[in-house]
Protein backbone atom coordinates (compact mmCIF):
# COMPACT_ATOMS: atom_id res chain seq x y z
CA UNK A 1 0.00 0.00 0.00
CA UNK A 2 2.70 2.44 1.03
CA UNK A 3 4.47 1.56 -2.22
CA UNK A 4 0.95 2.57 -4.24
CA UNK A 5 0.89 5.61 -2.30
CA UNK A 6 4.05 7.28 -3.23
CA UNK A 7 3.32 6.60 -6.88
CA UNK A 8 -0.08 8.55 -6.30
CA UNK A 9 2.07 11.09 -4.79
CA UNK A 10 4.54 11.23 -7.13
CA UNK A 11 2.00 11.89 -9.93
CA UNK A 12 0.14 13.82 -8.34
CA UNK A 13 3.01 16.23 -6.87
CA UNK A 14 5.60 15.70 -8.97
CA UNK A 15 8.54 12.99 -7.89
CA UNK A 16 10.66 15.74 -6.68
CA UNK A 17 8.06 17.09 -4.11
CA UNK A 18 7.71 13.36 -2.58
CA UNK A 19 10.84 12.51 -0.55
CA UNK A 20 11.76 9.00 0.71
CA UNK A 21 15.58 9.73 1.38
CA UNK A 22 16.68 8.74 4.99
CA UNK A 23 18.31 12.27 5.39
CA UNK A 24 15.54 14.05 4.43
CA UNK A 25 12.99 12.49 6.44
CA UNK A 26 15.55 12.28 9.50
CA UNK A 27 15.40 16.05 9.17
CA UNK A 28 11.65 16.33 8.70
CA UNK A 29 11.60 14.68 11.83
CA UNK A 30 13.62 16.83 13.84
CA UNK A 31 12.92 20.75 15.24
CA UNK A 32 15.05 22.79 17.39
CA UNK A 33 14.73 20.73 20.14
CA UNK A 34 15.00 16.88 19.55
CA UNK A 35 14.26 14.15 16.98
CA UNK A 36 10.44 11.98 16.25
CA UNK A 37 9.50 9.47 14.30
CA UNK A 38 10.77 9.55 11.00
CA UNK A 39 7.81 9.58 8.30
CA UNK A 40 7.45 7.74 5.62
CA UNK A 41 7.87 10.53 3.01
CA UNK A 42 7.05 14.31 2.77
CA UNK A 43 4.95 15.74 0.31
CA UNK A 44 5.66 19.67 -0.52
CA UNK A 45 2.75 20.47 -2.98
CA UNK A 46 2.61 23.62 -4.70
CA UNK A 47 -1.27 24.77 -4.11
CA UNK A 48 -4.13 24.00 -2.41
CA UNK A 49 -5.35 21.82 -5.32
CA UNK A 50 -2.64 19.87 -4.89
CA UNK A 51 -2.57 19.82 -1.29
CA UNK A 52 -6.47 18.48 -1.37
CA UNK A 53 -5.80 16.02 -3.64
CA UNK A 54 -2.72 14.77 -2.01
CA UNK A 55 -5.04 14.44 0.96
CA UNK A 56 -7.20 12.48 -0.38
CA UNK A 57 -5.06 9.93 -1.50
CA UNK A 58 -3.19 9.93 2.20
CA UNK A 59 -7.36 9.47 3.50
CA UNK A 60 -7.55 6.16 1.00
CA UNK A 61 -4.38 4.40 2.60
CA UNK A 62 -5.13 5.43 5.76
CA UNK A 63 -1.95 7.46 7.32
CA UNK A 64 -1.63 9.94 9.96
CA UNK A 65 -0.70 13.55 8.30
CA UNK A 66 1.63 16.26 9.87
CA UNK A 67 2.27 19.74 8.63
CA UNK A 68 4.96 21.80 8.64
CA UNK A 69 5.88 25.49 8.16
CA UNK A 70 9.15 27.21 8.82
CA UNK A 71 9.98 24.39 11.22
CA UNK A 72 11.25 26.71 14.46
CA UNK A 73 9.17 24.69 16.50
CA UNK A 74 10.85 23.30 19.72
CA UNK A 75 7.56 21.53 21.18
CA UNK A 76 7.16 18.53 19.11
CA UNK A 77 4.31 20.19 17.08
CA UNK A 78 5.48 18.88 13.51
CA UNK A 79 7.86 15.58 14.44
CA UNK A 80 5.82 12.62 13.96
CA UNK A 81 4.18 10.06 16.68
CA UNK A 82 4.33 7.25 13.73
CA UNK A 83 6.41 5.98 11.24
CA UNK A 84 3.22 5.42 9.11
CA UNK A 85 2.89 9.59 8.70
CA UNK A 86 3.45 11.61 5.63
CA UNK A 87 5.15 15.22 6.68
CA UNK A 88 3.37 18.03 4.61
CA UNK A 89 6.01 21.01 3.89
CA UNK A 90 4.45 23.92 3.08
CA UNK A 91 7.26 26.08 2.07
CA UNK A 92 6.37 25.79 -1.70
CA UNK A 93 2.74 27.37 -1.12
CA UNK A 94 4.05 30.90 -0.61
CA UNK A 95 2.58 33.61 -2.66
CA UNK A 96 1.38 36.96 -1.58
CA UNK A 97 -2.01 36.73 -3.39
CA UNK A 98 -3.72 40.07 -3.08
CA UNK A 99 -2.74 43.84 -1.93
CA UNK A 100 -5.60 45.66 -1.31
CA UNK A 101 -3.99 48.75 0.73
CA UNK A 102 -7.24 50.96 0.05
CA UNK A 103 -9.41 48.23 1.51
CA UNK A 104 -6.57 47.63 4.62
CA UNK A 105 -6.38 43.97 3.55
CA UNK A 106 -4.04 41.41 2.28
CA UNK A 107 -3.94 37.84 1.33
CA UNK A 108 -1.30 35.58 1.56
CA UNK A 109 -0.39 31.77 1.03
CA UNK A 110 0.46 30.10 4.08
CA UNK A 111 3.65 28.85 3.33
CA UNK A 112 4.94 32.16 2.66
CA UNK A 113 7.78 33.73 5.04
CA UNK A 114 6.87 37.06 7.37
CA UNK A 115 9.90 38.37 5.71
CA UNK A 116 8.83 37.68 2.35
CA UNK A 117 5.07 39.15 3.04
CA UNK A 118 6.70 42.37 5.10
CA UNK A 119 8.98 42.68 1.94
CA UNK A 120 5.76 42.43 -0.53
CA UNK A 121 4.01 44.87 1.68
CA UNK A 122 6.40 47.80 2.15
CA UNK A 123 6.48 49.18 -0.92
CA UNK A 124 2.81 49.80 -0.71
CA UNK A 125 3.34 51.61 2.66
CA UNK A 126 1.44 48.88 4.55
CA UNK A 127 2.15 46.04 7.03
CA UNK A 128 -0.15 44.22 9.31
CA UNK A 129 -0.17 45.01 12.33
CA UNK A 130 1.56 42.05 14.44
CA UNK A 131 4.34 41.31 11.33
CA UNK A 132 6.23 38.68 12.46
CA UNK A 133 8.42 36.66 15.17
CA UNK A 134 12.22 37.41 15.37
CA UNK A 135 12.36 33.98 13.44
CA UNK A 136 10.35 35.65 10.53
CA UNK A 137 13.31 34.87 7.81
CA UNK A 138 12.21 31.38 7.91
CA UNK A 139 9.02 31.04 10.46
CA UNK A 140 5.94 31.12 7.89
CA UNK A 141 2.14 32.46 8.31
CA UNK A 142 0.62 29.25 8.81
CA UNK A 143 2.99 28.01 11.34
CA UNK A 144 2.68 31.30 13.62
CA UNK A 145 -1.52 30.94 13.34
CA UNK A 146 -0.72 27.43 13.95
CA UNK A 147 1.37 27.76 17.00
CA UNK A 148 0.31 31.47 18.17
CA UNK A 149 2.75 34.02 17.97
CA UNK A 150 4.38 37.24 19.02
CA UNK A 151 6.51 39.47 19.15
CA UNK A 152 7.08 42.79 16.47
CA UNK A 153 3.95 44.96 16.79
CA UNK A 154 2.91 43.00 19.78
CA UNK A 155 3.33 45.24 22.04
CA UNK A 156 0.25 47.57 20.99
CA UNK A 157 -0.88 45.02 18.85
CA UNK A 158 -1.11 41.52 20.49
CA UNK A 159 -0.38 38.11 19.39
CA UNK A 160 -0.63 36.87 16.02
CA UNK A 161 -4.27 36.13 16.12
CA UNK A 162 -5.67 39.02 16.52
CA UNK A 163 -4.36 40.27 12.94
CA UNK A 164 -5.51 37.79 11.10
CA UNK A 165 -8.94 38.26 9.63
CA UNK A 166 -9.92 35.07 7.22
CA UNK A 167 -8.35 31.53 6.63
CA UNK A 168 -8.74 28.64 4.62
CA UNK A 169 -8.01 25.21 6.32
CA UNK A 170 -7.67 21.90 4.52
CA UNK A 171 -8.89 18.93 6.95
CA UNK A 172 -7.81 15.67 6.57
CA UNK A 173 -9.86 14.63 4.25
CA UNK A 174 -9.14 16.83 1.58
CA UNK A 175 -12.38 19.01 1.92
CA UNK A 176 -10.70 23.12 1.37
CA UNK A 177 -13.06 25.36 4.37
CA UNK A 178 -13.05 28.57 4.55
CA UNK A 179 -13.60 30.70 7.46
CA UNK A 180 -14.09 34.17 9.04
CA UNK A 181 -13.65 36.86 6.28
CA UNK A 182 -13.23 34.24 3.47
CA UNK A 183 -16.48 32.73 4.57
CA UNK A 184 -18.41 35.58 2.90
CA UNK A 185 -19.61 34.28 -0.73
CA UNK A 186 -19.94 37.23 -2.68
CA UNK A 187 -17.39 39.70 -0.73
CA UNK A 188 -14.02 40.96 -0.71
CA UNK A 189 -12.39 39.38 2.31
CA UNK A 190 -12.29 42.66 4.78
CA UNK A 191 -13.76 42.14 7.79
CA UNK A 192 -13.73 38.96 10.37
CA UNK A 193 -16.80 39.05 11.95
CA UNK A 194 -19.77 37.27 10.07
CA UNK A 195 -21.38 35.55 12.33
CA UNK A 196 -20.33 32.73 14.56
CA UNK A 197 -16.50 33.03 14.38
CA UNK A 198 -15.67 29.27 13.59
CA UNK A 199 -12.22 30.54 12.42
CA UNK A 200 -10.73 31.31 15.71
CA UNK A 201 -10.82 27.16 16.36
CA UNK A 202 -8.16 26.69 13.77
CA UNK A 203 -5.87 29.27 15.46
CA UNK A 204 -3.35 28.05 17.74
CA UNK A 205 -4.48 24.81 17.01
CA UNK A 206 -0.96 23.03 16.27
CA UNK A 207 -1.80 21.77 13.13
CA UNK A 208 -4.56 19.26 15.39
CA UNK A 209 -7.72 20.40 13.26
CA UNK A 210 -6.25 21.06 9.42
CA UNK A 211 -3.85 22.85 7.62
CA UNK A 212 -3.70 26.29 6.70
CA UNK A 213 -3.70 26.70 2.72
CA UNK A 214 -4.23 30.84 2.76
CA UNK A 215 -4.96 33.96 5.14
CA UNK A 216 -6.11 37.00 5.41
CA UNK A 217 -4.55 40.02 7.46
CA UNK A 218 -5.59 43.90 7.88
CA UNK A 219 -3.43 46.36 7.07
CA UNK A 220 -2.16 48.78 8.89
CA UNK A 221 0.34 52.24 7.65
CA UNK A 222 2.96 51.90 9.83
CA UNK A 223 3.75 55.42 11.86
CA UNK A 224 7.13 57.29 10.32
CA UNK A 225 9.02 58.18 13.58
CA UNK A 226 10.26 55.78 15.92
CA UNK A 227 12.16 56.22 19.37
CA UNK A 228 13.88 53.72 21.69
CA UNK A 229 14.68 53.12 24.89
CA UNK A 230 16.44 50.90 27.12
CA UNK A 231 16.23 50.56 31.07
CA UNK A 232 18.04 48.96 33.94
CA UNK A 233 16.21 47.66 37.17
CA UNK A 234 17.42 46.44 40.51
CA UNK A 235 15.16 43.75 40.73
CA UNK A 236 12.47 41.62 38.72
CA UNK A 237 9.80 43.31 40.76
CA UNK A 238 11.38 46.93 39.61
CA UNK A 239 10.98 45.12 35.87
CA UNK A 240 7.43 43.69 36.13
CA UNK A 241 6.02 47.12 37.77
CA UNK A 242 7.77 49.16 35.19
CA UNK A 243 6.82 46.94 32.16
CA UNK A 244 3.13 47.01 33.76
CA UNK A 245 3.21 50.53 33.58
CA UNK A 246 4.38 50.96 30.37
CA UNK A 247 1.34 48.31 28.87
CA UNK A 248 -1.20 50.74 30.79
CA UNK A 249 0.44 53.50 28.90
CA UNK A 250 -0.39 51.75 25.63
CA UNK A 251 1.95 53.66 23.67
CA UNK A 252 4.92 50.63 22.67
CA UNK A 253 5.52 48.98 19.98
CA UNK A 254 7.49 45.98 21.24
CA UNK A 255 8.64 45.93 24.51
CA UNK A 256 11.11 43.14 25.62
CA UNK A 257 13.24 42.64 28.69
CA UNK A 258 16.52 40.65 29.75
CA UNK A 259 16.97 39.48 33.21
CA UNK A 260 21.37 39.06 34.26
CA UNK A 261 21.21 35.49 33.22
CA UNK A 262 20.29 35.48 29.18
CA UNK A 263 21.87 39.17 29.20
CA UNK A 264 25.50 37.92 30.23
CA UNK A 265 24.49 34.94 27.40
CA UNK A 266 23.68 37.75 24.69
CA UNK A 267 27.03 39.72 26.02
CA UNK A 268 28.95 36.81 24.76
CA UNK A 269 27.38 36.72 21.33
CA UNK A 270 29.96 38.97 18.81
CA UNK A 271 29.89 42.79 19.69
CA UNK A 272 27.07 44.62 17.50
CA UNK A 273 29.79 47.09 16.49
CA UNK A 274 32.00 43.96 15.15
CA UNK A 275 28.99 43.48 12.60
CA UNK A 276 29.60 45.92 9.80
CA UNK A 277 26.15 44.65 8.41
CA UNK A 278 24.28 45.97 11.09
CA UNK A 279 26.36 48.73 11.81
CA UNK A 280 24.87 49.71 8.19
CA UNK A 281 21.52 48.98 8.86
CA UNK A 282 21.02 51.31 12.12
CA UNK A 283 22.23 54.31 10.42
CA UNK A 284 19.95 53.64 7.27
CA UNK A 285 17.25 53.14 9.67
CA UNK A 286 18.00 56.45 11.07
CA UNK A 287 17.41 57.99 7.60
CA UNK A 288 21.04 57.88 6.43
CA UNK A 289 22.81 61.23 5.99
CA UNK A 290 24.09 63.11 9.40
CA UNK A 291 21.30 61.56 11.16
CA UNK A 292 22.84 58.00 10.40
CA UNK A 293 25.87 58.65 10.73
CA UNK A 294 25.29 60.28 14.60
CA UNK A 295 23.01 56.67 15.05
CA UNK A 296 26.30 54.66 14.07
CA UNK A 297 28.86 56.60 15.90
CA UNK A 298 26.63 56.23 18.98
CA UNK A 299 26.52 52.67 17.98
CA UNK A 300 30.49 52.66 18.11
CA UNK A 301 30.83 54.39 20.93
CA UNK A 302 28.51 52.22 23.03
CA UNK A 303 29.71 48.91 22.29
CA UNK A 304 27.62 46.56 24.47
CA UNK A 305 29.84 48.01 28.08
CA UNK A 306 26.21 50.02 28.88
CA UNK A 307 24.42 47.12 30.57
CA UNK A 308 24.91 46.05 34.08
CA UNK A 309 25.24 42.59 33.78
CA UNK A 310 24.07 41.95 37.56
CA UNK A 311 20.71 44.31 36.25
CA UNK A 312 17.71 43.71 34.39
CA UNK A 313 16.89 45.03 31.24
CA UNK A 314 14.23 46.61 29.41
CA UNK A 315 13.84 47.76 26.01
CA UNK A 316 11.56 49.65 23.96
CA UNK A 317 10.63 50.89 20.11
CA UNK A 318 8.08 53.36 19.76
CA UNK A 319 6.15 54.77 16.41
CA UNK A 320 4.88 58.00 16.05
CA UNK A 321 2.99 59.32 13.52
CA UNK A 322 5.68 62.67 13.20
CA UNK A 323 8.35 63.31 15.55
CA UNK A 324 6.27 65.27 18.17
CA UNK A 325 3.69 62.57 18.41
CA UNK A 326 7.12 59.93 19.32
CA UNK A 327 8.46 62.28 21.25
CA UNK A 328 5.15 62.60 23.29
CA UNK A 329 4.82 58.35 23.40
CA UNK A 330 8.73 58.33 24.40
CA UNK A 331 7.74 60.93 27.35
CA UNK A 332 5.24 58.93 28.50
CA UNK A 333 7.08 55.72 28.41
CA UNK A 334 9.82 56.80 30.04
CA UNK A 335 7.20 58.55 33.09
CA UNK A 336 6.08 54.92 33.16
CA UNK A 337 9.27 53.33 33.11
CA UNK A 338 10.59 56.25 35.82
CA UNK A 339 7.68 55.09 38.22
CA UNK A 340 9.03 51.86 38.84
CA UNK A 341 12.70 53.28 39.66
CA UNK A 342 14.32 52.35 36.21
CA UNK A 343 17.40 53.72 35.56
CA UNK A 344 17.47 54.74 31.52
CA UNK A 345 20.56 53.80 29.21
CA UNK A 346 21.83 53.97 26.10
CA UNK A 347 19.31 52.37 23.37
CA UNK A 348 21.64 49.80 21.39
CA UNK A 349 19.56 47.02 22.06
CA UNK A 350 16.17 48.23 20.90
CA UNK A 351 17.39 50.15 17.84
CA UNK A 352 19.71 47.44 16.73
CA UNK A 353 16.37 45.09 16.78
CA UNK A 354 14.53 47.26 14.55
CA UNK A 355 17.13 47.77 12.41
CA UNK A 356 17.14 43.92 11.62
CA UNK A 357 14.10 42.48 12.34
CA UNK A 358 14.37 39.22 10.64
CA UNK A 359 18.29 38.39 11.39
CA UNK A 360 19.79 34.67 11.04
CA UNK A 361 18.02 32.64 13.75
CA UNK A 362 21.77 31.67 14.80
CA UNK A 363 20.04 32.25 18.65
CA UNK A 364 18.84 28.37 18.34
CA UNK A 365 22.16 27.36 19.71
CA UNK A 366 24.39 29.10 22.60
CA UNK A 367 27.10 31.53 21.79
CA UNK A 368 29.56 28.68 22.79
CA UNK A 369 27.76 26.51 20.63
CA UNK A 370 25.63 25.09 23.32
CA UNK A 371 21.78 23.43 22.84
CA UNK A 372 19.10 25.79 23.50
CA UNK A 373 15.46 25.36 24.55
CA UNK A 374 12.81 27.36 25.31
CA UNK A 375 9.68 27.35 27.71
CA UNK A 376 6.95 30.07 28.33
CA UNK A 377 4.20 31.20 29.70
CA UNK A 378 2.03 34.34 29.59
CA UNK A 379 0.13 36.04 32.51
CA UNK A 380 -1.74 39.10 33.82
CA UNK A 381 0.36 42.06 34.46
CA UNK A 382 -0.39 41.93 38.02
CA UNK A 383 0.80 38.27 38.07
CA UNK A 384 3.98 38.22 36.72
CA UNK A 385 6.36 38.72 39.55
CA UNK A 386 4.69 36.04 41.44
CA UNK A 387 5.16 33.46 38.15
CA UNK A 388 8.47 34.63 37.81
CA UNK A 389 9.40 33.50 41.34
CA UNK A 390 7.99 30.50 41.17
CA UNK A 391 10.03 29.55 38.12
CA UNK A 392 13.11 30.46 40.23
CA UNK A 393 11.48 27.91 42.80
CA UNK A 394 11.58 25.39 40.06
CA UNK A 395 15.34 25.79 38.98
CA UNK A 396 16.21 25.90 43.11
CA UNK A 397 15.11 22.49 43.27
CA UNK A 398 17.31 21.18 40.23
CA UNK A 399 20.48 23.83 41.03
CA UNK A 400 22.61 20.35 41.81
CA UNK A 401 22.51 18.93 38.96
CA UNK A 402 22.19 21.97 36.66
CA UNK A 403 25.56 22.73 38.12
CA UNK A 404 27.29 19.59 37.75
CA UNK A 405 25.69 18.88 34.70
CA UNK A 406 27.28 22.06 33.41
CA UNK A 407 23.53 23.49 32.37
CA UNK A 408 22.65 27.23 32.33
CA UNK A 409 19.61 29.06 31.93
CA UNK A 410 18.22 32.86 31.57
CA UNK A 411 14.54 34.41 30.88
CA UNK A 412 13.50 36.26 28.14
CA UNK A 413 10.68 38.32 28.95
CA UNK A 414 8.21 40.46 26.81
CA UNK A 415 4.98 42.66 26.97
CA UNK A 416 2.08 41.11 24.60
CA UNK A 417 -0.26 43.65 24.22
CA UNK A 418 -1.47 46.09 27.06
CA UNK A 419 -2.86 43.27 29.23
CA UNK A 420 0.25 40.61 28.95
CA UNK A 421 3.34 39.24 30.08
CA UNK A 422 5.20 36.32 28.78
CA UNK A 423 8.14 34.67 30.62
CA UNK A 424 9.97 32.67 29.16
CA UNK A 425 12.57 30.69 30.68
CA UNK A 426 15.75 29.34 28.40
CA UNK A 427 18.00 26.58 29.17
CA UNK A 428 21.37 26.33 27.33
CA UNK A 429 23.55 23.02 28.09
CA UNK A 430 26.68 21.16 26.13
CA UNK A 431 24.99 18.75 23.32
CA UNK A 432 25.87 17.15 20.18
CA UNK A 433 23.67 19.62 16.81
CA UNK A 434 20.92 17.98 15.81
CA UNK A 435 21.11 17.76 11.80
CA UNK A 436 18.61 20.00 12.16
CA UNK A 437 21.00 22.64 13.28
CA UNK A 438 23.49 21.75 10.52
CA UNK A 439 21.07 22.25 7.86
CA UNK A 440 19.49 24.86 8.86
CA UNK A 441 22.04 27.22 10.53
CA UNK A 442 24.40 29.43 8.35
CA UNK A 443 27.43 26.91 7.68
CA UNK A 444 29.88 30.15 7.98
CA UNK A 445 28.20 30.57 12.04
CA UNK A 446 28.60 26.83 12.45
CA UNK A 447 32.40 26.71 11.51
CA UNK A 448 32.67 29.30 14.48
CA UNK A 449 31.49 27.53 17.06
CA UNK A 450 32.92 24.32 19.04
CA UNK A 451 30.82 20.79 18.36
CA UNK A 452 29.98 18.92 21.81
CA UNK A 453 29.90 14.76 21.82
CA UNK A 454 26.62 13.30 22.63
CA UNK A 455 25.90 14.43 26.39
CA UNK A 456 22.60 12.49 27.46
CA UNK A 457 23.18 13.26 31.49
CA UNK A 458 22.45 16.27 30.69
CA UNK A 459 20.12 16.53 28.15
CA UNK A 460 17.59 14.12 30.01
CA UNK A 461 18.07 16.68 32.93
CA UNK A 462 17.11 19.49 30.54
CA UNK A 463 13.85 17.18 29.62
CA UNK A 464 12.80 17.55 33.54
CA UNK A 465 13.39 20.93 34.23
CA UNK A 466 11.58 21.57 31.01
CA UNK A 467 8.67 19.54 31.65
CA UNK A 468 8.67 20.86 35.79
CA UNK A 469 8.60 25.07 34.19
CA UNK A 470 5.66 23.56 32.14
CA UNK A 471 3.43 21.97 34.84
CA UNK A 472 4.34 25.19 36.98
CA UNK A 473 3.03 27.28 34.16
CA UNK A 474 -0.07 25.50 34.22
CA UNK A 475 -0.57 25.47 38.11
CA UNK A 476 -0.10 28.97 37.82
CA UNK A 477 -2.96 29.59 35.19
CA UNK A 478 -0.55 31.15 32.56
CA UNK A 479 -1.29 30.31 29.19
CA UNK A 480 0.96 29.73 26.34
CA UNK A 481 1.45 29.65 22.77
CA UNK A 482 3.35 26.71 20.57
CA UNK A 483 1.11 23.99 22.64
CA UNK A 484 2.32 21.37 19.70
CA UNK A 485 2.41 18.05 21.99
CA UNK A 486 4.38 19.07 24.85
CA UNK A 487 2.39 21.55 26.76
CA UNK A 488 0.02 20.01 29.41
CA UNK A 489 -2.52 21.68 26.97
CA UNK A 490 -5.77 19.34 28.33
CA UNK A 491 -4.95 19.58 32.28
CA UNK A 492 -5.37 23.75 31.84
CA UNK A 493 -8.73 23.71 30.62
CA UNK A 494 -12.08 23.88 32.41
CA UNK A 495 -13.82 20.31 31.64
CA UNK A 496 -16.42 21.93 28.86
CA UNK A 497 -14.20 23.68 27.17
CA UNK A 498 -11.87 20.02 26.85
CA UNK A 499 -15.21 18.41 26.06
CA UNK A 500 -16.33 21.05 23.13
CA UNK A 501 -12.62 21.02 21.47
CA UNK A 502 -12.74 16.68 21.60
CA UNK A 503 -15.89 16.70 19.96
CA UNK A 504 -14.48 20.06 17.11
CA UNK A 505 -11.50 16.88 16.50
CA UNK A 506 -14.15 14.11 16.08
CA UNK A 507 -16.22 15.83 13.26
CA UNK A 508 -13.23 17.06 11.16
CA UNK A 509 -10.83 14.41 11.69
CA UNK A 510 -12.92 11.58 13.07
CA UNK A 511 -10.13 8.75 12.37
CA UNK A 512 -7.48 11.23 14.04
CA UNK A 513 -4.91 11.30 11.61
CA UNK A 514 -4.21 15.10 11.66
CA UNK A 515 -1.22 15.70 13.70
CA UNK A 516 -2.23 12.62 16.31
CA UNK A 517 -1.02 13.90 19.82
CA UNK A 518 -0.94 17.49 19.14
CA UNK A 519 -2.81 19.89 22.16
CA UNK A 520 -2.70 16.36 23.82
CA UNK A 521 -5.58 14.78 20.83
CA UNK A 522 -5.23 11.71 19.11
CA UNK A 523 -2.89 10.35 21.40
C-alpha cells in the first residue's frame, strides 16, 4: 500500500516534491529541540489543489498527516508520533495573493515567510499590524496561526491572532473550508466578523484540526518616527512594575526585557559594532545622511559596556505618527518606566532590533555553541512577579545537577499587548547539533562555534526541568502559545471547554490522523 501511495504522490506532486531519502525524512523529523518518528515521506505540494488532492489519497491508505511550516518549533508540534505519517512542507505554497492597501487587507499563502510578506508589503506603505516573530526569515504564516505568535507589533498590537482576519483550512480529508472573512460568498475578504467566528478554532491549534492553505490580514500604515529606549532595574519586581506601567500606557511597539542570566548569554554573542552589516543597517534606519551617521557613531561608541550585567533590562521601540507625536509616546514611556525606579541607558539594544528584524536565527544554539530550549508562559500584568518567582522555585530544586551537569539558563521576557506578560525561561547546556542545526544554521556561524559529543546526562536533565517550568506554568494559570504536543494543553482547561474542542477533533478528523497527539488529541 505504502508503495501505491508514493506513486499517487509522485504523480500527483511531482517525484521531486515526494521525498523518501533517509536524510531528508531524518530532518523532517527533527525541530530545534530533539528528533520523532521519522515519516514515511514528505509531500511539498505547490497549491491547495494539490494539497487536497494529495489528501485524499493519504485518507484512501489510511496514514496519519503532519504539517509543517518554517519548522522553528521546539515543542514537538510537527515531528511525527508514527512511522506510518506523511510530513506536509508547506514552504512551496508561498505567494502573496492580493494587496488591497485601500481596503486595509491582504492575502497571503500560508507557506509564505513574514519576511517575504513584510517585503511584498512595504512598498505599498502597509504592514499588518503584528508582522512577524524574530524567526520571521524562515518562520511562515501558517505556522505562527498554527502555534500562536508574538513578538514585532505585539506590544500595541497583540499576538498573532488578533491580525488575522480570514483563513482557509484543509482537513484531513481533503475538503478546502473557509472561514471568518473568506467565509463571505460574494465579498471581498475585509472584515472577520460574520457571524459565529468558527475561524478562531483553527488558530493556535498546532496543526490538530487542518492545515492552513491561505490567510487573510488587515493592514495597517505603519507610523514614520520611531524612538527607543532601554532601562536597567534592581530587581524583577522593579521590571514587572515598570513593564506594567508601560502596557497601561499603551503607547509601545514591542517591549522586551533581559533578566542578568540570558543578558550575560547575549554579552557573549559577537559585539554589535564587530557586525559591519548591522552597523549599516542602524544608520539607514535612522534615515542615512548626518542623522545615520550620529546613530552609528553612537553605535560605536557604546559597544555593548552600557548594561549592568548583575541588572535587568528593558527595552523599547516606539512609532509615532511625526516626531512630536514619538516624542510625546517616548515621554510617557519613560514617566512609566521612571515610576518603577528604572534607571534609563543607552538604546543599542532596541534600535539594533529594529534595524534587523528578521536576522539569522543563529540564537537556536548558545554563543559557545551550546543546545538551547525554550519554555513560556504568559500572565496578567499583576501576576507576573509572582510566576516569575515561582520559576526560580523550580530551577532551586534542580540547582545540583544543573551545576554539575554544566547546564545554564536565563529568561526572556516580553509585553504582549497592554494586558500581557510572557516569561519565558531558556535553558542552554553542552549537546551534540541535531542535523537539524546543521542544515538549517548558516554553515559560515557553524564553523565558528565548538561541536559537543553526545551528552545524554544532561540533556535528560534538561527534559525535567523543562517539563517541571511547564506543569508550573499551568498550576499557575498562565497560558501559552506553541502547545504542539508538549504543553500540558488538556490539564489547563475547564472540563467543557476540553469536552467542546474533543468533539471540534471528532467531526473534522474523526479517524485522528491530523497531527495525532498534538494539544494532547489523538494520542
Amino acid at each position: 500500500m505504502a508503495t501505491t501511495l508514493l506513486a499517487d504522490l509522485a504523480a500527483l506532486l511531482g517525484a521531486q516534491n515526494v521525498l523518501t531519502d533517509g536524510a531528508d525524512r531524518r530532518f523532517y523529523a527533527q525541530d530545534v529541540y530533539r528528533e520523532g518518528r521519522w515519516p514515511l515521506a514528505v509531500i511539498r505540494p505547490g497549491s491547495a489543489e494539490e494539497l487536497s488532492a494529495a489528501l485524499k489519497a493519504i485518507a484512501r491508505a489510511g496514514l496519519a498527516v503532519v504539517p509543517r511550516g518554517g519548522g522553528m518549533s521546539y515543542t514537538d508540534g510537527y515531528l511525527p508520533q508514527s512511522a506510518d505519517s506523511i510530513s506536509v512542507d508547506m514552504l512551496r505554497m508561498d505567494r502573496v495573493l492580493e494587496i488591497n492597501a485601500d481596503d486595509g487587507y491582504v492575502t497571503v499563502e500560508c507557506g509564505a515567510t513574514w519576511r517575504s510578506l513584510h517585503d511584498a508589503l512595504a512598498p505599498h506603505g502597509v504592514r499588518t499590524p503584528y508582522w512577524g516573530p524574530l524567526s520571521g526569515q524562515k518562520a511562515t504564516v501558517g505556522g505562527a496561526l498554527s502555534q500562536g505568535s508574538m513578538f514585532l507589533g505585539s506590544g500595541r498590537h497583540g499576538p498573532v491572532a488578533d491580525s488575522v482576519i480570514g483563513l482557509d483550512v484543509a482537513l484531513v480529508d481533503g475538503t478546502i473550508l473557509r472561514l471568518g472573512s473568506h467565509a463571505n460568498a460574494h465579498g471581498a475578504p475585509f472584515f472577520r466578523q460574520y457571524g459565529p467566528d468558527t475561524m478562531g478554532m483553527f488558530l493556535s491549534d498546532t496543526g490538530a484540526l487542518g492545515i492552513k492553505t491561505r490567510a487573510t490580514f488587515r493592514l495597517v500604515r505603519p507610523q514614520p518616527e520611531s524612538r527607543h529606549l532601554s532601562f536597567q532595574f534592581a530587581t524583577a519586581a522593579d521590571l514587572f512594575a515598570a513593564m506594567g506601567a508601560v502596557a497601561r500606557a499603551d503607547v509601545v511597539s514591542e517591549c522586551f526585557a533581559f533578566d542578568p542570566g540570558l543578558q550575560g548569554m547575549r554579552m557573549k554573542r559577537a559585539r554589535l559594532t564587530d557586525d559591519v552589516k548591522t552597523l549599516g543597517k542602524v544608520m539607514k534606519a535612522a534615515g542615512g545622511g548626518l542623522a545615520g551617521l550620529k546613530e552609528g557613531a553612537k553605535l560605536v561608541l557604546a559597544g555593548r559596556g552600557f548594561l549592568d550585567e548583575k541588572q535587568f533590562s528593558m527595552h523599547l521601540s516606539i512609532d509615532g505618527r511625526d516626531a512630536a507625536d514619538a516624542d510625546a509616546k517616548a515621554a510617557i514611556a519613560r514617566a512609566a518606566a521612571g515610576s518603577a525606579g528604572a534607571r534609563e541607558v543607552e538604546n543599542s539594544v532596541p534600535k539594533v532590533m529594529r534595524a534587523n528584524p528578521f536576522a539569522d536565527v543563529t540564537s537556536m544554539l548558545g554563543p559557545g555553541g551550546e543546545r538551547w530550549v525554550p519554555v513560556h508562559g504568559v500572565t496578567s500584568l499583576s501576576r507576573a512577579t509572582a510566576l516569575f518567582e515561582s520559576c526560580k522555585a523550580v530551577f532551586a530544586r534542580h540547582a545540583d545537577e544543573m551545576q554539575r551537569l554544566d547546564i545554564d539558563h536565563g529568561y526572556l521576557i516580553a509585553g504582549v499587548g497592554n494586558s500581557g506578560i510572557l516569561i519565558e525561561p531558556v535553558l542552554y547546556w553542552p549537546e551534540e547539533r541535531l542535523a537539524f542545526h546543521e542544515r538549517v544554521l548558516p554553515p559560515e556561524y557553524l564553523a565558528k562555534l565548538p561541536k559537543f559529543p553526545p551528552n545524554p546526562a544532561a540533556t535528560e536533565a534538561v527534559g525535567r526541568i523543562r517539563v517541571a517550568l511547564a506543569e508550573n506554568f499551568v498550576m499557575q494559570g498562565a497560558v501559552s502559545f506553541q502547545i504542539g504536543k508538549f504543553y500540558p494543553y488538556q490539564r489547563g482547561l475547564e472540563p467543557g471547554a476540553a469536552s467542546l474542542l474533543r468533539q471540534v477533533k471528532a467531526i473534522v478528523d474523526p479517524e485522528g490522523r491530523m497531527n495525532p497527539g498534538s494539544l494532547g488529541l489523538g494520542n
